[in-house]
N, C-alpha and C. Protein backbone atom coordinates (compact mmCIF):
# COMPACT_ATOMS: atom_id res chain seq x y z
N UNK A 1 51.36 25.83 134.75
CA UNK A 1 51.11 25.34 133.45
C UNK A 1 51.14 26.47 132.41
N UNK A 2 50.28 27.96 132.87
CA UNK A 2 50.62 28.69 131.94
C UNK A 2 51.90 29.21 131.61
N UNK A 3 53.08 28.73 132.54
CA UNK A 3 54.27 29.45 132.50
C UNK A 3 54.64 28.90 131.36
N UNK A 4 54.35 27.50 131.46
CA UNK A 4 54.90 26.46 130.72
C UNK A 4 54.45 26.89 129.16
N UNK A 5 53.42 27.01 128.80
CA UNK A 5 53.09 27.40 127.80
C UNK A 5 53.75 28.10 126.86
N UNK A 6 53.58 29.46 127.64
CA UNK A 6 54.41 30.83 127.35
C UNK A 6 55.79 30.56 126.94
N UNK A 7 56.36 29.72 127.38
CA UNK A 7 58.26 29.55 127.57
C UNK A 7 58.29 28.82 125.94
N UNK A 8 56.92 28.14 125.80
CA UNK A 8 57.16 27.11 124.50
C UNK A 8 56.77 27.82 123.54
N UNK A 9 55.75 28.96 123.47
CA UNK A 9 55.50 29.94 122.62
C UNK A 9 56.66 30.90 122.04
N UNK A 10 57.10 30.92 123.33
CA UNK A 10 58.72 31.48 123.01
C UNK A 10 59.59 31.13 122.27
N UNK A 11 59.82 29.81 122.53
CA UNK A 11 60.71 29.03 121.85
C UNK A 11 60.24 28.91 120.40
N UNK A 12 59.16 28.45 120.51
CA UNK A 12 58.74 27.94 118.68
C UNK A 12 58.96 29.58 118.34
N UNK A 13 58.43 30.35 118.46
CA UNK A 13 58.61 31.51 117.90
C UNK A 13 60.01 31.94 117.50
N UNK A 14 61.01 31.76 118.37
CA UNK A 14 62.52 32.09 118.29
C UNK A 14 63.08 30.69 117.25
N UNK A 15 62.52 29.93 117.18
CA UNK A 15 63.15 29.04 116.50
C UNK A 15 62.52 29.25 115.06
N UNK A 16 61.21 29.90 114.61
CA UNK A 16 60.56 30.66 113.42
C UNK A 16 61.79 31.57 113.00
N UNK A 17 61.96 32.08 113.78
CA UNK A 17 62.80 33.72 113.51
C UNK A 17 63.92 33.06 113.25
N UNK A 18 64.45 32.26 113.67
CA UNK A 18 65.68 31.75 113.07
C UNK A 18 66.31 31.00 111.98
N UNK A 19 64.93 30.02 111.97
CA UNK A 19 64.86 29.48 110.55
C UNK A 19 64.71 30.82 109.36
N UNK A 20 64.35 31.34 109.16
CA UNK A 20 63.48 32.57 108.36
C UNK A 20 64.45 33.14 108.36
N UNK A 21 65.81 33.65 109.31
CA UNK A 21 67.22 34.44 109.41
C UNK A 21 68.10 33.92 108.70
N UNK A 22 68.07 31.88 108.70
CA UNK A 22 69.06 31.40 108.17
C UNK A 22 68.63 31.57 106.57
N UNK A 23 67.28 31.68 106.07
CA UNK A 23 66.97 31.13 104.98
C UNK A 23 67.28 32.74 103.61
N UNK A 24 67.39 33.34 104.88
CA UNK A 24 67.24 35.12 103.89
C UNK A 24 68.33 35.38 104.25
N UNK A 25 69.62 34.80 104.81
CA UNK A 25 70.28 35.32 105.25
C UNK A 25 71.67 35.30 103.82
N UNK A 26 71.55 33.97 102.81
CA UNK A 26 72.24 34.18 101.84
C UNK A 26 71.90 35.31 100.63
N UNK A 27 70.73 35.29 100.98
CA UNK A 27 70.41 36.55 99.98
C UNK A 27 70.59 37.96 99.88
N UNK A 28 70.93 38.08 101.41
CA UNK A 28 71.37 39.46 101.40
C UNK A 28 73.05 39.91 101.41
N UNK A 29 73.32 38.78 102.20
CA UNK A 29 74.82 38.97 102.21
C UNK A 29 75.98 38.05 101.42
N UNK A 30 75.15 37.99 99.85
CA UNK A 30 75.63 37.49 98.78
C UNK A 30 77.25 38.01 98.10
N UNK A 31 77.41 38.92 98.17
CA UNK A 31 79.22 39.17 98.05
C UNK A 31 79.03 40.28 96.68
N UNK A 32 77.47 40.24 96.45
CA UNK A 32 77.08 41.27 95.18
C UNK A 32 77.83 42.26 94.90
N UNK A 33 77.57 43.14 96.33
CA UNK A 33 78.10 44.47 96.21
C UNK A 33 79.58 44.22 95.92
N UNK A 34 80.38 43.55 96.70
CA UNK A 34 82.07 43.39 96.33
C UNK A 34 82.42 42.90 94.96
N UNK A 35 81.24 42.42 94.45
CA UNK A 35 81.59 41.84 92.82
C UNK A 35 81.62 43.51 92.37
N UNK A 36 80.48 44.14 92.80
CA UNK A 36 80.49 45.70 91.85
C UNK A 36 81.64 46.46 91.63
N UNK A 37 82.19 46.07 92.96
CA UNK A 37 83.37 47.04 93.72
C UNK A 37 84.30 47.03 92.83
N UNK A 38 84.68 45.22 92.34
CA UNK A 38 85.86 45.38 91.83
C UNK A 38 85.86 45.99 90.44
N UNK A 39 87.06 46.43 90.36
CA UNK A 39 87.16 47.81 88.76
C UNK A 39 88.06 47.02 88.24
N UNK A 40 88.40 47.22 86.66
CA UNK A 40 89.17 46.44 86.05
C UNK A 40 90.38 48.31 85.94
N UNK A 41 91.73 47.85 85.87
CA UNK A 41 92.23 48.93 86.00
C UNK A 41 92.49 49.36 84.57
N UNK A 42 92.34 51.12 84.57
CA UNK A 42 92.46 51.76 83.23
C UNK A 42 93.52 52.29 82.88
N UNK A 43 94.48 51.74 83.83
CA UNK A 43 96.15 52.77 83.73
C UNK A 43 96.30 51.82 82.51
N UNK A 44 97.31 52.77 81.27
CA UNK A 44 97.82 51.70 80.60
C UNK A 44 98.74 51.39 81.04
N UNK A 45 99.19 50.67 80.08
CA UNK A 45 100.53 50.07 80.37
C UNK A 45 101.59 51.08 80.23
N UNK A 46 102.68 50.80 80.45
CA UNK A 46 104.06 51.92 80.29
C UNK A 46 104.77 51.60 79.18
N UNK A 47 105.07 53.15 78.46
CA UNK A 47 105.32 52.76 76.88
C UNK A 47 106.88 52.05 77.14
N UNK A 48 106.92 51.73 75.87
CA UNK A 48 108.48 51.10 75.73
C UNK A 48 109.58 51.79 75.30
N UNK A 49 110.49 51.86 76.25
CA UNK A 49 111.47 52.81 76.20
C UNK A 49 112.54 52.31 74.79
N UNK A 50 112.93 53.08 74.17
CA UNK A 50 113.74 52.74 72.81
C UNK A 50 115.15 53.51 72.90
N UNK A 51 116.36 52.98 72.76
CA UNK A 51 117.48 53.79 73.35
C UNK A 51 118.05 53.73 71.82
N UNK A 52 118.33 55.22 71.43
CA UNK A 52 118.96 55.17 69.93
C UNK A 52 120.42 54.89 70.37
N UNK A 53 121.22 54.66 69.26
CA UNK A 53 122.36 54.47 69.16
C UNK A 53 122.88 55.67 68.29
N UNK A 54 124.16 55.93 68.75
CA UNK A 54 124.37 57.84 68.06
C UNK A 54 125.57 57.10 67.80
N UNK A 55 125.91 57.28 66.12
CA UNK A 55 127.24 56.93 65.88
C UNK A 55 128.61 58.18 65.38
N UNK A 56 127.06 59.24 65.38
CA UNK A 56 128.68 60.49 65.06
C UNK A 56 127.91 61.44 65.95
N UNK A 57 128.94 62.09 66.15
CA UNK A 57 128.62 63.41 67.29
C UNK A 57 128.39 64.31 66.46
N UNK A 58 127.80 64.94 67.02
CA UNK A 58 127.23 66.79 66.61
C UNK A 58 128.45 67.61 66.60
N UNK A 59 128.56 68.41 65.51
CA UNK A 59 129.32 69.39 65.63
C UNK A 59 129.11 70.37 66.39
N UNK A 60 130.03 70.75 67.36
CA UNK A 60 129.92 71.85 68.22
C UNK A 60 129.35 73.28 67.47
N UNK A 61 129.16 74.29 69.05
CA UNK A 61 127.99 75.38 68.45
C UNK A 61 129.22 76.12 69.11
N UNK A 62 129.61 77.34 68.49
CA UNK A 62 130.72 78.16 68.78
C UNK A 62 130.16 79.77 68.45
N UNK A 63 129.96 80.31 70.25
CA UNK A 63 129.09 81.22 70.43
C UNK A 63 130.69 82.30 70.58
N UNK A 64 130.10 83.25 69.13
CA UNK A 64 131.06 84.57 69.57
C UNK A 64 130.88 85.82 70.29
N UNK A 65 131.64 86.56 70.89
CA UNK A 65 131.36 87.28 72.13
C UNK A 65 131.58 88.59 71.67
N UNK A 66 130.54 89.46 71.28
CA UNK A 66 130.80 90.36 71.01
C UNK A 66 131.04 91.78 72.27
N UNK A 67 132.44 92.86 72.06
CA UNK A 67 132.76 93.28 73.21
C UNK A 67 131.64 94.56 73.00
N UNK A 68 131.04 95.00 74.20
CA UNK A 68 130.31 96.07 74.49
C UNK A 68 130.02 97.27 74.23
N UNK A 69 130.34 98.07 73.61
CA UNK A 69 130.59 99.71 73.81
C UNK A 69 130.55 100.17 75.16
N UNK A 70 131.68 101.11 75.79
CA UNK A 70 131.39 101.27 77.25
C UNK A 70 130.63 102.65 76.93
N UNK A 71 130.14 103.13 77.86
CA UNK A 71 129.24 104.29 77.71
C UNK A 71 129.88 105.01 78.35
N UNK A 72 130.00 106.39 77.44
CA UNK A 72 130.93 107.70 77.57
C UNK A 72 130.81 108.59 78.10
N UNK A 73 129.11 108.99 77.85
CA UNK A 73 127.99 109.65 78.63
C UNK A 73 127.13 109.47 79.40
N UNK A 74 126.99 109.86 80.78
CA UNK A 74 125.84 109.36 81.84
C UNK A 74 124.70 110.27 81.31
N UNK A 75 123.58 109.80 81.21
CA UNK A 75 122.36 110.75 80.89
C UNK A 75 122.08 111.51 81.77
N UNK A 76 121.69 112.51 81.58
CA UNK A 76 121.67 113.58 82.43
C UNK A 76 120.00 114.15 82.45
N UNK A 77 118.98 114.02 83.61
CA UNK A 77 117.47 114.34 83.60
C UNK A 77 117.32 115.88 84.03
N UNK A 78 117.09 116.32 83.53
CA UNK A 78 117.07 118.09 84.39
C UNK A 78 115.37 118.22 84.93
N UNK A 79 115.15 118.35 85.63
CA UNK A 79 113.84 118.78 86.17
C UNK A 79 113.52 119.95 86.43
N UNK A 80 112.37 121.05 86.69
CA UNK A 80 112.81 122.26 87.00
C UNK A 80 112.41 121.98 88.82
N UNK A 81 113.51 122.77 89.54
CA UNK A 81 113.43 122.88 90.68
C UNK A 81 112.25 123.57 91.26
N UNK A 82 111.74 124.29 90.44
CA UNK A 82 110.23 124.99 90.54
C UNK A 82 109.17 123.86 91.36
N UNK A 83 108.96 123.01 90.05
CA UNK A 83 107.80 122.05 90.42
C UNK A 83 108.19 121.33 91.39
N UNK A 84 109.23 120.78 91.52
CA UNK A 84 110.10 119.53 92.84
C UNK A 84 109.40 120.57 93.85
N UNK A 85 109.76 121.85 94.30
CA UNK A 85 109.80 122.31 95.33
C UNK A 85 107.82 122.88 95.92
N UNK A 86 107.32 122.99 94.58
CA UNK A 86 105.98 123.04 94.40
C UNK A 86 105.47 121.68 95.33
N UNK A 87 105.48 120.67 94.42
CA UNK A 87 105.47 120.02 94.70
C UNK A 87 105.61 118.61 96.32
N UNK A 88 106.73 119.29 96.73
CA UNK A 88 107.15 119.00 98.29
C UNK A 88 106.45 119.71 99.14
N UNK A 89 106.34 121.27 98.53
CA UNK A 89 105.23 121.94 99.81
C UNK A 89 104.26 121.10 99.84
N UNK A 90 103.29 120.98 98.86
CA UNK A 90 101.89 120.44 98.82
C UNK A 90 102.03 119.12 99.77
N UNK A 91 103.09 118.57 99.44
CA UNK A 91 103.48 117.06 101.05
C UNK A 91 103.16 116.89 101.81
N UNK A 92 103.89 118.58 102.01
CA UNK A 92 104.47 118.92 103.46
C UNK A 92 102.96 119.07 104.57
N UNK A 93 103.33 118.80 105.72
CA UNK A 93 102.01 118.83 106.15
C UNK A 93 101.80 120.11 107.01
N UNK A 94 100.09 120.23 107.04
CA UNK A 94 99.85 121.76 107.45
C UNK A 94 99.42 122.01 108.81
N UNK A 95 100.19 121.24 109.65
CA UNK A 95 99.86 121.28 111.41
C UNK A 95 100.59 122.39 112.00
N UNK A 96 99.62 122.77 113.07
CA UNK A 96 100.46 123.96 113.60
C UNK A 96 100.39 123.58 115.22
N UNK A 97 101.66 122.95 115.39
CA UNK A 97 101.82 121.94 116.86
C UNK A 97 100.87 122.32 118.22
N UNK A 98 100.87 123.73 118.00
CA UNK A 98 100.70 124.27 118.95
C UNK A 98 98.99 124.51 119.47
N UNK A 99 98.24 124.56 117.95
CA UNK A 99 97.03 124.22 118.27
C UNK A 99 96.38 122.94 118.11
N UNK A 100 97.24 121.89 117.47
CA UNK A 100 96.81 121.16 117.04
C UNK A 100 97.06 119.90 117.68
N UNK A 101 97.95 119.96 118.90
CA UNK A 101 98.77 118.49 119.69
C UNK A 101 97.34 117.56 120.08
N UNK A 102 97.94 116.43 120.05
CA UNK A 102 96.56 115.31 120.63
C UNK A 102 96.75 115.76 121.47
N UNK A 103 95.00 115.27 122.10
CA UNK A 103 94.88 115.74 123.24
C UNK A 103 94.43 114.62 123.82
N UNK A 104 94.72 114.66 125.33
CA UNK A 104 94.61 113.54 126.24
C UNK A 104 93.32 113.49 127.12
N UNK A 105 92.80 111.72 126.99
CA UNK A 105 91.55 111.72 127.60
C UNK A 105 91.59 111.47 129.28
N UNK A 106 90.91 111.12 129.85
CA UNK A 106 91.02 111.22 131.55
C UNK A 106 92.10 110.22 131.56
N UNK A 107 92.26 109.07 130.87
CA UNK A 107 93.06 108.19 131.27
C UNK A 107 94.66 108.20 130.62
N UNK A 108 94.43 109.71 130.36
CA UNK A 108 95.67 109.69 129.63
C UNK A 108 96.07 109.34 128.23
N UNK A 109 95.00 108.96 127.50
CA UNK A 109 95.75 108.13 126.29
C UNK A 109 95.14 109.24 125.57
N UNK A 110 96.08 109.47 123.81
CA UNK A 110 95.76 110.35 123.20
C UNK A 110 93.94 110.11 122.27
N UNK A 111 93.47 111.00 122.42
CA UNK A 111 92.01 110.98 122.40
C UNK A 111 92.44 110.94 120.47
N UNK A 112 91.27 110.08 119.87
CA UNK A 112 91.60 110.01 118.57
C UNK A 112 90.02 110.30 117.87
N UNK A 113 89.81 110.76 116.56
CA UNK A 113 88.40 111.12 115.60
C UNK A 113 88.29 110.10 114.94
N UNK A 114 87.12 109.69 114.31
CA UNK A 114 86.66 109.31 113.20
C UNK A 114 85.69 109.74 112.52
N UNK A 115 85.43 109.72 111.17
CA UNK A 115 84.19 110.49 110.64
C UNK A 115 83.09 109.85 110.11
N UNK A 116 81.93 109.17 110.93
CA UNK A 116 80.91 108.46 110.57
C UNK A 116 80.43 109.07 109.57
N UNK A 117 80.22 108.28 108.27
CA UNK A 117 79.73 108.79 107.13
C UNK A 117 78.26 108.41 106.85
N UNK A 118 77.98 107.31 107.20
CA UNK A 118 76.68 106.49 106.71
C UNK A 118 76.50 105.78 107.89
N UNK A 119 74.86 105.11 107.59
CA UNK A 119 74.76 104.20 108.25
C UNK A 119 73.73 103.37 107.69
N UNK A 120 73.70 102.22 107.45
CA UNK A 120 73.02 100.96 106.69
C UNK A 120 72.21 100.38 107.58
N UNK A 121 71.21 100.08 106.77
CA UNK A 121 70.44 98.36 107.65
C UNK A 121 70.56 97.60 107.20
N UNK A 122 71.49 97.20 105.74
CA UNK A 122 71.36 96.54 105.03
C UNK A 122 73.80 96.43 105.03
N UNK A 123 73.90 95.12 105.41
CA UNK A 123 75.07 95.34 105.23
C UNK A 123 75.72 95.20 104.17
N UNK A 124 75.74 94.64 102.89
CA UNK A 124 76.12 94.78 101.71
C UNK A 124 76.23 96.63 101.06
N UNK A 125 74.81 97.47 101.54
CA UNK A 125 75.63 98.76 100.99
C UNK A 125 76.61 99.03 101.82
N UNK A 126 76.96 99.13 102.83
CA UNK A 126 77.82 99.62 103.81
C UNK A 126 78.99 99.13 103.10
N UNK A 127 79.59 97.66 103.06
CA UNK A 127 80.48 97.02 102.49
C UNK A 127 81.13 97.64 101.01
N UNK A 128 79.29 98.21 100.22
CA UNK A 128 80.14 98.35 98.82
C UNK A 128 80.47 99.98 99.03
N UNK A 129 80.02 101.27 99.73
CA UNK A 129 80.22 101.92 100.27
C UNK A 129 81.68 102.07 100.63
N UNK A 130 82.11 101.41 101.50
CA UNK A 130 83.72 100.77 102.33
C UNK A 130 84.40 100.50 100.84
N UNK A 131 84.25 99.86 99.44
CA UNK A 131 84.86 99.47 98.81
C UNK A 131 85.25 100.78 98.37
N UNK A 132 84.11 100.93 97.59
CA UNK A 132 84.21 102.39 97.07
C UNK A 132 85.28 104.02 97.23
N UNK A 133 85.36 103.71 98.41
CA UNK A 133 85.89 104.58 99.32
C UNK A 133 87.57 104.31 99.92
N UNK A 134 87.83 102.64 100.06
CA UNK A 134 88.77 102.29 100.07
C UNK A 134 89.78 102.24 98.72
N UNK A 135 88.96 102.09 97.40
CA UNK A 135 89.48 102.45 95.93
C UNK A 135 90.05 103.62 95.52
N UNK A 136 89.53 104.55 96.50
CA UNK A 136 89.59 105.85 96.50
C UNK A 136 90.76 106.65 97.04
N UNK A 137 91.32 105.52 97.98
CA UNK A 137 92.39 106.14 98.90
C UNK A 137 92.31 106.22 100.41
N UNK A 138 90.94 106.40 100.53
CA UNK A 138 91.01 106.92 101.82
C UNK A 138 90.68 105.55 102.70
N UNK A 139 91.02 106.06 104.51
CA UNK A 139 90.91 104.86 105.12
C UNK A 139 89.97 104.45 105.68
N UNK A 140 88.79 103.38 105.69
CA UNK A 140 87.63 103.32 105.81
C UNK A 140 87.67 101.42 106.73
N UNK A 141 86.42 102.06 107.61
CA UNK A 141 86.35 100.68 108.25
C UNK A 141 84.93 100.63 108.63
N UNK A 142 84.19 99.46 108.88
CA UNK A 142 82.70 99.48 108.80
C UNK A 142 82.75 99.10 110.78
N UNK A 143 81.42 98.97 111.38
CA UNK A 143 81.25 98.52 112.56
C UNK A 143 79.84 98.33 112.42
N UNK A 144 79.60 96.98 113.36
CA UNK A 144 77.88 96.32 113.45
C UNK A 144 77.69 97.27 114.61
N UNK A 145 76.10 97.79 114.27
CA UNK A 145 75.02 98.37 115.67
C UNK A 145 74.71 96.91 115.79
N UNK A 146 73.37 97.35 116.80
CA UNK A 146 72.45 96.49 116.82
C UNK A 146 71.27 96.09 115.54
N UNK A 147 71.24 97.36 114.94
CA UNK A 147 70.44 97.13 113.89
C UNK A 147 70.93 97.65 112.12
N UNK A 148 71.90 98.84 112.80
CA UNK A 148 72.39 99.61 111.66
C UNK A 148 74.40 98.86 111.29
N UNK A 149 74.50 99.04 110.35
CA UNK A 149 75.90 98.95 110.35
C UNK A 149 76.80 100.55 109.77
N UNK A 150 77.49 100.75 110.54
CA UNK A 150 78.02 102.08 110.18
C UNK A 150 79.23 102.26 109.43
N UNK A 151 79.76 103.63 108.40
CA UNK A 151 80.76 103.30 107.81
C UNK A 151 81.60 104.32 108.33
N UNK A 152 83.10 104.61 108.54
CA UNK A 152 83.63 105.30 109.43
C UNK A 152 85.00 105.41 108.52
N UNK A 153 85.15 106.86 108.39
CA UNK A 153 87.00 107.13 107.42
C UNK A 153 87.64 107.66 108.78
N UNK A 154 88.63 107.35 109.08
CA UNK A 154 89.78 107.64 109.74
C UNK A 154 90.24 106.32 110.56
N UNK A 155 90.79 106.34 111.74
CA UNK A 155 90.77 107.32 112.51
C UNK A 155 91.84 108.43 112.13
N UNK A 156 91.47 109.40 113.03
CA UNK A 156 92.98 110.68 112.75
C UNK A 156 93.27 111.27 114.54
N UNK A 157 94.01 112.13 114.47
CA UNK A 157 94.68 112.22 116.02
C UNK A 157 94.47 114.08 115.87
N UNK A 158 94.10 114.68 114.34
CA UNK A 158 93.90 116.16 115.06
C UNK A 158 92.40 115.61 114.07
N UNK A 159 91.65 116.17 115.27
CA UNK A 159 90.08 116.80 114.66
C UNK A 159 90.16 117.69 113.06
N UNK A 160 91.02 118.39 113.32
CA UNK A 160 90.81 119.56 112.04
C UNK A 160 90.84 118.83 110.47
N UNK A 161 92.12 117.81 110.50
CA UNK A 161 92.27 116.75 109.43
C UNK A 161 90.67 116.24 108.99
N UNK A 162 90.04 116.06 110.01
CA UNK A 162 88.79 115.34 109.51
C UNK A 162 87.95 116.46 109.51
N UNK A 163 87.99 117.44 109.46
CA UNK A 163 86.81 118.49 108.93
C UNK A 163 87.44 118.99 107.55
N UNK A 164 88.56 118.80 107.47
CA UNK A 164 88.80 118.79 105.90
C UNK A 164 88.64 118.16 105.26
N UNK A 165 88.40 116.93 105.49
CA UNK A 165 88.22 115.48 105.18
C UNK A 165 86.08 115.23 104.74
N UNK A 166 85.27 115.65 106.14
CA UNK A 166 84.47 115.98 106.21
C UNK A 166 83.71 117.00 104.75
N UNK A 167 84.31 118.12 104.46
CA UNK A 167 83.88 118.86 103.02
C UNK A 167 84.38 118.25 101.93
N UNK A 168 85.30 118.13 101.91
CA UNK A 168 85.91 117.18 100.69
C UNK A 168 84.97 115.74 100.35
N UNK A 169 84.71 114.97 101.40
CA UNK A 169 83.57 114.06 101.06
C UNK A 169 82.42 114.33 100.78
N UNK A 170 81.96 115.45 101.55
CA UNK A 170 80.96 116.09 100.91
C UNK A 170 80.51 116.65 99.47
N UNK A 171 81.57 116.86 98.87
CA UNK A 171 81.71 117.64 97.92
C UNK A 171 82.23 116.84 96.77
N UNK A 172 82.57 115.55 97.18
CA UNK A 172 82.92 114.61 95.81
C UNK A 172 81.51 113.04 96.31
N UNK A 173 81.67 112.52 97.56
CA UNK A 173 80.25 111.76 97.31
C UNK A 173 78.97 112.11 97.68
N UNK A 174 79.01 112.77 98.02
CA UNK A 174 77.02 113.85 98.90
C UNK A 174 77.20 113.47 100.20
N UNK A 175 78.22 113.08 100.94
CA UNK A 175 77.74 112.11 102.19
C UNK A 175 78.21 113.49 103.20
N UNK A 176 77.32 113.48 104.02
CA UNK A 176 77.08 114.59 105.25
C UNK A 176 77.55 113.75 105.97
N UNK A 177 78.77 113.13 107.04
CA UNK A 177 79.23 112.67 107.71
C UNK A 177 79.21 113.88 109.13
N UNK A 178 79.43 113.19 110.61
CA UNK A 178 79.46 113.63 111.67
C UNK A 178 81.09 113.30 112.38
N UNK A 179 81.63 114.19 112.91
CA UNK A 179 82.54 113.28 113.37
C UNK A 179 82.39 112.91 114.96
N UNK A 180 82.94 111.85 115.44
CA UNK A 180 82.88 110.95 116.64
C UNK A 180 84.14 110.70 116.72
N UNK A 181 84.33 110.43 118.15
CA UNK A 181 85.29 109.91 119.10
C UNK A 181 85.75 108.31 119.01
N UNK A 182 86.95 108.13 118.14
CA UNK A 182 86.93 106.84 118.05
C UNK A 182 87.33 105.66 119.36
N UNK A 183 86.69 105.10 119.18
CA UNK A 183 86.58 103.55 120.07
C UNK A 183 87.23 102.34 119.44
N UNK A 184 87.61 101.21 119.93
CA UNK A 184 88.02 100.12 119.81
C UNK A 184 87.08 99.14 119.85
N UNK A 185 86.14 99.55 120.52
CA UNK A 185 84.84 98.78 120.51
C UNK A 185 83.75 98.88 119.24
């Protein structure tokens, strides 16, 4: 008997919920929102094309050609051979093969420098540092520590390049740089 009960409690109840579903059910899914939706369109219309009628032609345009002067004289630049040759030394580069050849690490490959200049905890100076420095000419690349980020000019293949490199930075930004063994890592 109590099953019986229960099954009818059920029912009237499900048949509550359904009446009450049908009765709210136009109110929500009234077509409102799709009335909002629709837009009235703002393109205008397309103007109206008007085709003139041309009953006399244009008098032609009669372009005269005037002939060139040929040129008689090639200009001639004289430079003094002094400075050109001044100049090319300073180029020229100042290695002396014999002390200066890369040198090879255990595995054979040519061992290469770089010259750690700084080192940041903060990576934005490092970056404007790197800008700075890259504006400048020279070749600069940053690398993450764990905590520090470091700023690094070269690499180069003779050590000596970067100890010239080394005073010269010294001596135009304050930076006391070390040099190190460059890595790929």
């Amino acid at each position: 008997m109590e099953i019986k009960a229960n099954l009818k409690q059920r029912l009237v109840g499900g048949a509550v919920l359904l009446l009450i579903g049908i009765a709210f059910f136009p109110l929500v899914f009234n077509a409102a929102g799709y009335e909002e939706r629709r837009l009235e369109s703002r393109i205008p219309t397309a103007p109206e094309v008007v085709r003139l009628v041309q009953t006399e032609r244009p008098a032609p345009v009669i372009i005269e050609q005037v002939p060139v002067a040929p040129v008689t004289e090639t200009p001639v630049v004289s430079a003094p051979v002094s400075e050109i040759t001044e100049s090319l030394d300073a180029l020229r580069p100042s290695l002396n093969p014999a002390e200066e050849a890369p040198a090879l690490d255990a595995d054979q490959v040519p061992a290469a420098w770089a010259l750690q200049l700084a080192s940041f905890r903060q990576e934005a100076n490092a970056r404007e540092l790197r800008t700075r420095l890259i504006n400048a000419g020279y070749r600069v690349y940053i690398r993450q520590g764990e905590d520090v980020v470091r700023v690094f000019v070269g690499p180069e293949m003779q050590r000596s390049r970067l100890e010239e490199l080394k005073v010269s930075l010294q001596q135009e930004y304050g930076l006391e740089g070390m040099i190190v063994r460059f890595t790929t890592q």
